[in-house]
N, C-alpha and C. Protein backbone atom coordinates (compact mmCIF):
# COMPACT_ATOMS: atom_id res chain seq x y z
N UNK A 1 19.66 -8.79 9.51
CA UNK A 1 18.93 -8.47 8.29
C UNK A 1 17.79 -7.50 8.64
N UNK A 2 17.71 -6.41 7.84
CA UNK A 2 16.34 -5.38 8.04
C UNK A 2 15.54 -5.46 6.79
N UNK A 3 14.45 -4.49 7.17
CA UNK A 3 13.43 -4.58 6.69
C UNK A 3 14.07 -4.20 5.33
N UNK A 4 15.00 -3.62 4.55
CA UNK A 4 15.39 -3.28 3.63
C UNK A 4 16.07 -4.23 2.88
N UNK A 5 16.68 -5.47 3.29
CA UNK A 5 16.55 -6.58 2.81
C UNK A 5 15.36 -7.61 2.65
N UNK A 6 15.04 -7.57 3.23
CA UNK A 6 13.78 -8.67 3.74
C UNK A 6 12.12 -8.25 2.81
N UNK A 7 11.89 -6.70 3.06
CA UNK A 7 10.71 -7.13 2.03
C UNK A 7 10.60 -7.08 0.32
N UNK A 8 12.30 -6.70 -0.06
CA UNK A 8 11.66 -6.58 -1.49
C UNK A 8 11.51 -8.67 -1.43
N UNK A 9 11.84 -8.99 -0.92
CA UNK A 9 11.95 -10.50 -0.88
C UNK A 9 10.23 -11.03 -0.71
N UNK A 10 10.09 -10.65 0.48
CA UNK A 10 8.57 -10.74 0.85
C UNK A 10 7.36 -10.49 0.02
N UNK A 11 8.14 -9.42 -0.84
CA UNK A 11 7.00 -8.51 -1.98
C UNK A 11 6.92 -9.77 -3.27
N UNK A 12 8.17 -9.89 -3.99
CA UNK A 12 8.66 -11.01 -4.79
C UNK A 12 7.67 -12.18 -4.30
N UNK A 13 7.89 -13.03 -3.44
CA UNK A 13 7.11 -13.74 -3.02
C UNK A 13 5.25 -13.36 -3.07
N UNK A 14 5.22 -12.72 -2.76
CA UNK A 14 3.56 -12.12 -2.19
C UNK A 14 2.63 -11.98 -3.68
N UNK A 15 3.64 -11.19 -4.81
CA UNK A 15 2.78 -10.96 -6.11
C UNK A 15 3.90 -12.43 -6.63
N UNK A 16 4.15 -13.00 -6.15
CA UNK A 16 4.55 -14.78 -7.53
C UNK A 16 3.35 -15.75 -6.70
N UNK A 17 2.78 -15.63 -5.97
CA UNK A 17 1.17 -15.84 -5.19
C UNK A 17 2.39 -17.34 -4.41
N UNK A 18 2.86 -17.00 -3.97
CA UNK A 18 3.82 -17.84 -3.23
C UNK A 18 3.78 -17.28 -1.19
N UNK A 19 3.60 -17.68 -0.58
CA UNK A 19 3.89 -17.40 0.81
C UNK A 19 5.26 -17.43 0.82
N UNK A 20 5.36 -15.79 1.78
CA UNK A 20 6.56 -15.70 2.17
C UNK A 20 7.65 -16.69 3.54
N UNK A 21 8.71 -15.98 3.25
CA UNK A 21 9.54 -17.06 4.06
C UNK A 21 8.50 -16.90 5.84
N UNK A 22 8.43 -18.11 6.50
CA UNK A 22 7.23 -17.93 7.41
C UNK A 22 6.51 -17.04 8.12
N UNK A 23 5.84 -16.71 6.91
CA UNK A 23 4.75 -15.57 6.81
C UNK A 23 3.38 -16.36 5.82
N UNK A 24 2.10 -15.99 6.30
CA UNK A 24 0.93 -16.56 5.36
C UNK A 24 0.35 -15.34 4.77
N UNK A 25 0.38 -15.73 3.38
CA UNK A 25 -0.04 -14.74 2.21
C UNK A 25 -1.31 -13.69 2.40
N UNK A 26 -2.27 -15.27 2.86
CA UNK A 26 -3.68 -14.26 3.40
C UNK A 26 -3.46 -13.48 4.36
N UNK A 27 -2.72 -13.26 5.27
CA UNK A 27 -2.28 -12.57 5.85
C UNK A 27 -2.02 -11.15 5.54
N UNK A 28 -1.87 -11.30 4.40
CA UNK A 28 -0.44 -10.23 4.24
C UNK A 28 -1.37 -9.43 3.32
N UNK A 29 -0.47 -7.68 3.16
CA UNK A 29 -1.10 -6.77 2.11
C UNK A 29 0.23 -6.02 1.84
N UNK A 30 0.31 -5.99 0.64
CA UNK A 30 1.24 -4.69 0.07
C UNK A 30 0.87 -3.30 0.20
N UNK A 31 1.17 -2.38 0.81
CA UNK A 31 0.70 -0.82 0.52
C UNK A 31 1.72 -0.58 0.11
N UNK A 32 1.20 0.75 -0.79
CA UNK A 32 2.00 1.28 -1.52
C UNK A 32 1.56 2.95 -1.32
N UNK A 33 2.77 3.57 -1.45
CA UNK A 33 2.54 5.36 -0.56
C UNK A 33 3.50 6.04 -1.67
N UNK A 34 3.12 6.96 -1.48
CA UNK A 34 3.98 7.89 -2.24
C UNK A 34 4.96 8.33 -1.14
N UNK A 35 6.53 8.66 -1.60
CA UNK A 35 7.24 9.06 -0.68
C UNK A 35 7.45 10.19 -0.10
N UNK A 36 7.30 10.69 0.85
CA UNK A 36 6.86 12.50 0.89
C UNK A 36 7.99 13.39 0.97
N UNK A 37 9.35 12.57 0.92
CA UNK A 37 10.57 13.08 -0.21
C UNK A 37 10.75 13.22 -1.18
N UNK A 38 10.72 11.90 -1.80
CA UNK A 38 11.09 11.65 -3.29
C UNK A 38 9.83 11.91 -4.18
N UNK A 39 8.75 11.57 -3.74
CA UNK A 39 7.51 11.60 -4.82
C UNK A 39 7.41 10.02 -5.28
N UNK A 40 8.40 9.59 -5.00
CA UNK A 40 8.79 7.91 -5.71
C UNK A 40 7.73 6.74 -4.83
N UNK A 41 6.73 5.79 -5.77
CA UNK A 41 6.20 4.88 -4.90
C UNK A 41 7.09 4.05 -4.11
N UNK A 42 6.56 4.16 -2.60
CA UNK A 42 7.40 2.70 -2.12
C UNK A 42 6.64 1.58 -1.39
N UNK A 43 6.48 0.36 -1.65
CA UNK A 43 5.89 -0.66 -1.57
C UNK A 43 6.25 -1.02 0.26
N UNK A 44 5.56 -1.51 0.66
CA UNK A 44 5.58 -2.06 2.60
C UNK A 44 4.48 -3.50 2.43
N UNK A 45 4.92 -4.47 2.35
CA UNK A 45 4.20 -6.12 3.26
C UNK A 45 3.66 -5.46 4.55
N UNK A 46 2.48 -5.77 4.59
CA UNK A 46 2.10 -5.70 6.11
C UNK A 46 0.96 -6.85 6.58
N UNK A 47 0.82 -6.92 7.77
CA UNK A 47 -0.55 -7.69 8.35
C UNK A 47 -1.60 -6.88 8.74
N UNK A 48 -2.59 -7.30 8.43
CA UNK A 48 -3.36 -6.60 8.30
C UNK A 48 -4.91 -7.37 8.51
N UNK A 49 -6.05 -6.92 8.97
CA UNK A 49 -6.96 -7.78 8.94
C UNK A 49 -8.46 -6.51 8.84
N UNK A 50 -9.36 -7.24 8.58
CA UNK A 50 -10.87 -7.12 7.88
C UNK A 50 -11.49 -6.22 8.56
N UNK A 51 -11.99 -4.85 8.60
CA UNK A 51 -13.00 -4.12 9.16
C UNK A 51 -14.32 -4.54 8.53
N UNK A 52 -14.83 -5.36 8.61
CA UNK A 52 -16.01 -5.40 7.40
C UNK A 52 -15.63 -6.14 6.15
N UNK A 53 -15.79 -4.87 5.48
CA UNK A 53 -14.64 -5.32 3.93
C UNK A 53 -13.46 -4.52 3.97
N UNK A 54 -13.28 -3.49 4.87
CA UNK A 54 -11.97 -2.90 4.86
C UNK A 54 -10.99 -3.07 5.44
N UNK A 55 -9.64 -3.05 4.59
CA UNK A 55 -8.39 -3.74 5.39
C UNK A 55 -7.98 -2.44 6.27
N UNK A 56 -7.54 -2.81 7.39
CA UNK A 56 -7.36 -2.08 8.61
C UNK A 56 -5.45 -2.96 8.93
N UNK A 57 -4.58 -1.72 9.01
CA UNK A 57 -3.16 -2.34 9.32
C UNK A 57 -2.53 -1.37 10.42
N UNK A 58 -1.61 -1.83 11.21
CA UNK A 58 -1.33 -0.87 12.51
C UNK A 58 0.27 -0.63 12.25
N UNK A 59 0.78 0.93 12.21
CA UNK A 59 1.70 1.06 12.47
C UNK A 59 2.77 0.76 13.90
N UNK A 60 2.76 -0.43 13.95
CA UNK A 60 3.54 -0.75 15.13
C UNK A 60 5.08 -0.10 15.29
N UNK A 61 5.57 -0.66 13.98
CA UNK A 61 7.35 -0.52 13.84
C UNK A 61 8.12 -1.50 14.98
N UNK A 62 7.04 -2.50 14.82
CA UNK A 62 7.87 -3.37 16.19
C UNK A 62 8.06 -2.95 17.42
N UNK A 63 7.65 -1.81 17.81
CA UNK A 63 7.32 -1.45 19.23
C UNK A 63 8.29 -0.17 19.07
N UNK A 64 9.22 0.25 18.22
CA UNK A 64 9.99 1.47 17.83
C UNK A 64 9.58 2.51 18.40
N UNK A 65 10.35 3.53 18.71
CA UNK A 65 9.12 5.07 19.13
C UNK A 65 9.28 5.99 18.16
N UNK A 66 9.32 5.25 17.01
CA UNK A 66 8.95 6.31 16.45
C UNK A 66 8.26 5.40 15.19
N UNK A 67 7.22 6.19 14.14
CA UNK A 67 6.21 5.80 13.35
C UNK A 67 7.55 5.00 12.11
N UNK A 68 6.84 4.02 11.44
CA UNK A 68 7.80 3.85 10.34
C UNK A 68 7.36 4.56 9.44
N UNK A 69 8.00 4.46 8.26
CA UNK A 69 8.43 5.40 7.23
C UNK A 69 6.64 5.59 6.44
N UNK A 70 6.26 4.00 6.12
CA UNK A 70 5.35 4.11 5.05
C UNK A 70 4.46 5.01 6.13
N UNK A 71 3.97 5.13 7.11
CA UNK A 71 3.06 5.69 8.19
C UNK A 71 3.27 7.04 7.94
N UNK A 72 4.42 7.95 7.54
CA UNK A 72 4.48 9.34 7.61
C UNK A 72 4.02 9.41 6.08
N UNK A 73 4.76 8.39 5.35
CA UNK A 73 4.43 8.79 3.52
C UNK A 73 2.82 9.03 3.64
N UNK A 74 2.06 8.13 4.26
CA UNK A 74 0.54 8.05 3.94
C UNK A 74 0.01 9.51 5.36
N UNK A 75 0.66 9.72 5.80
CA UNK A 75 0.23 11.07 6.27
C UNK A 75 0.46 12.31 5.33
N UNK A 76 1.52 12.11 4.74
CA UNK A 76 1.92 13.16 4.07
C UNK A 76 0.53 13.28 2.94
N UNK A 77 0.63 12.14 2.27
CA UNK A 77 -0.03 11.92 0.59
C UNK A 77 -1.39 10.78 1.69
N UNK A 78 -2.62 10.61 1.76
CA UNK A 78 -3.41 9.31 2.24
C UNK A 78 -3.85 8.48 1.03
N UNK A 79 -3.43 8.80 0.24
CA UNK A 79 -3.97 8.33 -1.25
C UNK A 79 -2.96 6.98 -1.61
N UNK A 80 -3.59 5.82 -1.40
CA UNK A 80 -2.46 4.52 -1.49
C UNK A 80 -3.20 3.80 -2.35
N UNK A 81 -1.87 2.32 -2.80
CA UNK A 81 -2.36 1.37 -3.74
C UNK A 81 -2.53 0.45 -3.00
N UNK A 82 -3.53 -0.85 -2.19
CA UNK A 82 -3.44 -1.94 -1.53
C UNK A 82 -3.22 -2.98 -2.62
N UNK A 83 -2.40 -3.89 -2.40
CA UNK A 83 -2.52 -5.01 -3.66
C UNK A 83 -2.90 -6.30 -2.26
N UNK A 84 -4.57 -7.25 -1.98
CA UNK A 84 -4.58 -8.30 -1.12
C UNK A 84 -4.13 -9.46 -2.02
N UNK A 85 -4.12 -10.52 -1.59
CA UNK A 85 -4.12 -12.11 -1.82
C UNK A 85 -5.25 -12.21 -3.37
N UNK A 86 -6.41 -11.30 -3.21
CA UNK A 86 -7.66 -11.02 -4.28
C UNK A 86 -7.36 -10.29 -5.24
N UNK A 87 -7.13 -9.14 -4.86
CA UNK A 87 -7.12 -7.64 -6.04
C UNK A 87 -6.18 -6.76 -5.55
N UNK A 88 -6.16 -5.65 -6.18
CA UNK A 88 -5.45 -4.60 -6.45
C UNK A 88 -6.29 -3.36 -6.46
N UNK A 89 -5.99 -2.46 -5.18
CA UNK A 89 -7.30 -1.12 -5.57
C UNK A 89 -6.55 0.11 -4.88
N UNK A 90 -7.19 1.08 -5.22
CA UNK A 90 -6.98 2.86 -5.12
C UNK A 90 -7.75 2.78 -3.46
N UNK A 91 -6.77 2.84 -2.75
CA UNK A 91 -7.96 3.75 -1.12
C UNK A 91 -7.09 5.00 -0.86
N UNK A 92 -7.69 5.26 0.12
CA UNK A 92 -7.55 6.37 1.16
C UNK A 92 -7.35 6.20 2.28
N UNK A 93 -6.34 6.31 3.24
CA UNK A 93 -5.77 5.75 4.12
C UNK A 93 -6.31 6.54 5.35
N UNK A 94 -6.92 5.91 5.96
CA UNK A 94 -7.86 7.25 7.20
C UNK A 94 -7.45 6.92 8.69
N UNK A 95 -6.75 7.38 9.95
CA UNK A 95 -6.30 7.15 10.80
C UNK A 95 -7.56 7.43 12.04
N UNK A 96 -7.32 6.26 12.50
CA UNK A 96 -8.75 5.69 13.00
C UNK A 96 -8.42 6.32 14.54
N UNK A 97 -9.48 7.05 15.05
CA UNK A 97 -9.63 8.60 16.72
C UNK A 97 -10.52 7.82 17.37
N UNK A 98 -10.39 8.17 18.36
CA UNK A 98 -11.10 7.80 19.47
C UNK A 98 -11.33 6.75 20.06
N UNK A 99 -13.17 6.79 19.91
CA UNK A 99 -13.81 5.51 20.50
C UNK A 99 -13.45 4.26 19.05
N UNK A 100 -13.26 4.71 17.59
CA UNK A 100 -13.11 4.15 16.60
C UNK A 100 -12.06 3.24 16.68
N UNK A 101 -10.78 4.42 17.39
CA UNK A 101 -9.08 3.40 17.30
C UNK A 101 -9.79 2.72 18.40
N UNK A 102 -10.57 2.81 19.00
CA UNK A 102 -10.49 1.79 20.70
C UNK A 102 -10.81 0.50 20.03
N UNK A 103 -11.94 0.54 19.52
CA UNK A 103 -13.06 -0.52 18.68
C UNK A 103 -11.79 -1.44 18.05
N UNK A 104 -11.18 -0.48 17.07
CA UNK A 104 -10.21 -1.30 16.08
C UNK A 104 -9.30 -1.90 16.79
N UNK A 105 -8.48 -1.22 17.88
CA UNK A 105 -7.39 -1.74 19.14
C UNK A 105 -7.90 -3.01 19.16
N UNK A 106 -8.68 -3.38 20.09
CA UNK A 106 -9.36 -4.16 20.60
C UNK A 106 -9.25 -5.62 19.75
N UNK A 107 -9.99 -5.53 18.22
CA UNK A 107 -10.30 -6.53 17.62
C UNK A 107 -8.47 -6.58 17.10
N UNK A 108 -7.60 -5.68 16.70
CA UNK A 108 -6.06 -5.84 16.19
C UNK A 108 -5.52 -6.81 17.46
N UNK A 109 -5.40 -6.51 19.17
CA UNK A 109 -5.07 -7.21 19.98
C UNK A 109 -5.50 -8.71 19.67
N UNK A 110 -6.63 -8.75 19.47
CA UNK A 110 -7.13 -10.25 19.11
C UNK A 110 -6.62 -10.92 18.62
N UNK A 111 -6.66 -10.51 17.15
CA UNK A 111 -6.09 -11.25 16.20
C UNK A 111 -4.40 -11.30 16.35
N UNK A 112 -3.68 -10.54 16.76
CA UNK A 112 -1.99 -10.07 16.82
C UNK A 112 -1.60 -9.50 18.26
N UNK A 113 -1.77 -11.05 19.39
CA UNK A 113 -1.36 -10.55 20.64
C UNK A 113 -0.32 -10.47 21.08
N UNK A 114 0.66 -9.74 20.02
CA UNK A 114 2.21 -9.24 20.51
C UNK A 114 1.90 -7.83 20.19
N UNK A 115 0.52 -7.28 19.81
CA UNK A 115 0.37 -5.71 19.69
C UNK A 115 0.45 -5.14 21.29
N UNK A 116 0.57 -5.70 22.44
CA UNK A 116 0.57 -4.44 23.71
C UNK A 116 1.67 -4.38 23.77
N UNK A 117 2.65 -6.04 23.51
CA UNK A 117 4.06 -5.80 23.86
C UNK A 117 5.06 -4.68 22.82
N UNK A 118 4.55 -4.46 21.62
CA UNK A 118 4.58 -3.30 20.81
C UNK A 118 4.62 -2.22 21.29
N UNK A 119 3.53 -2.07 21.98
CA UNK A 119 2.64 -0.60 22.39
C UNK A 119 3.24 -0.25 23.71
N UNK A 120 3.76 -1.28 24.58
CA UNK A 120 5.16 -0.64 25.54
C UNK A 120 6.40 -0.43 25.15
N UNK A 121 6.50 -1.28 24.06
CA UNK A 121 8.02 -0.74 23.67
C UNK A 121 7.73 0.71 23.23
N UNK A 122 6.88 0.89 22.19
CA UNK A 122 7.03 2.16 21.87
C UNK A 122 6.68 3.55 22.72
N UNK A 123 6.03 3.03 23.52
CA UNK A 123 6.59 4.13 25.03
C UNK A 123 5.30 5.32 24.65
N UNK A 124 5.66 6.49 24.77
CA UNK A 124 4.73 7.79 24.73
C UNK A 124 3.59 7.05 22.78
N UNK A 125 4.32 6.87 22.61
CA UNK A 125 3.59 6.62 20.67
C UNK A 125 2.66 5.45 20.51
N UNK A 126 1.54 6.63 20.79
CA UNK A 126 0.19 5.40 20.20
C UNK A 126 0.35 4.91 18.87
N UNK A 127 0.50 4.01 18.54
CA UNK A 127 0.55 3.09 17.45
C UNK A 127 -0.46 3.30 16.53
N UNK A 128 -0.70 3.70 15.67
CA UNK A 128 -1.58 4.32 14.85
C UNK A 128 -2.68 2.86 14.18
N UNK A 129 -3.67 2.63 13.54
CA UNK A 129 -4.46 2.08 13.68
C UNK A 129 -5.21 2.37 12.15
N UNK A 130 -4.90 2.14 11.14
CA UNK A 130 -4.97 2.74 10.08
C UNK A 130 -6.16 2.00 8.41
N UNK A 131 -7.30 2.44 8.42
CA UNK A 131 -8.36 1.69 7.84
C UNK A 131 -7.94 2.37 6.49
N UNK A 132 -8.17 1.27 5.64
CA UNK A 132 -7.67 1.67 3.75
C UNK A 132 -9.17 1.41 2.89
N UNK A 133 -9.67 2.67 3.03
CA UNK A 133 -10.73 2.98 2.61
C UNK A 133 -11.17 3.15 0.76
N UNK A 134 -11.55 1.74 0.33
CA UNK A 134 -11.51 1.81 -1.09
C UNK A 134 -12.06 3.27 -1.83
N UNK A 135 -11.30 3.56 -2.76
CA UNK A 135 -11.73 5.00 -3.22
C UNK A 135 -12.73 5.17 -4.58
């Protein structure tokens, strides 16, 4: 089963304020990107956790080498919809350089310590590190 089965399921679950199949809700965030094909929104479940007040989520792709899809849409377009566990809001999706991604690395390892085993699978591809900056 892939991700193309699995999250319209996850999504279903996430807005019926239901936890997904073992996955925890607070956990979790919907982004939503414009597609930088189609123009068409497409919705992504992700984990994600707190800069402050800003949700911060890492393009891992499971350790893949290459970026997943929603990661290029929000390069293409940075203008996204977050829907949390709380609300629903307009950010700006800003890809976190330097000493900033180090800072964010750091506290993401913490909280999600299968992020290095990620970050070798995906080989040459820094895993992007991505703060959703309310607009």
């Amino acid at each position: 089963m892939d991700a193309r089965e699995i999250n319209p399921r996850v999504i279903a679950k996430f807005r019926a304020g239901e936890d997904p199949d073992g996955m925890h809700r607070d956990r979790l965030l919907l982004l939503t990107t414009t597609g930088r094909r189609t123009g068409e929104p497409r919705t992504s479940p992700m984990a994600f956790f707190l800069d402050g007040g800003t949700p911060v989520v890492f393009a891992s792709n499971i350790g893949a080498p290459r970026h997943p899809a929603w990661y290029l849409n929000l390069e293409a377009d940075p203008h996204v919809t977050v829907e949390t566990p709380e609300e629903t809001f307009d950010a700006t999706a800003t890809v976190a350089q330097g000493a900033e991604r180090e800072r964010l690395w750091a506290a993401a390892v913490a909280l999600f310590p299968f992020l290095p085993d990620h970050q070798e699978k995906a080989g040459d591809r820094e895993i992007p590190l991505v703060s959703l900056v309310r607009d």
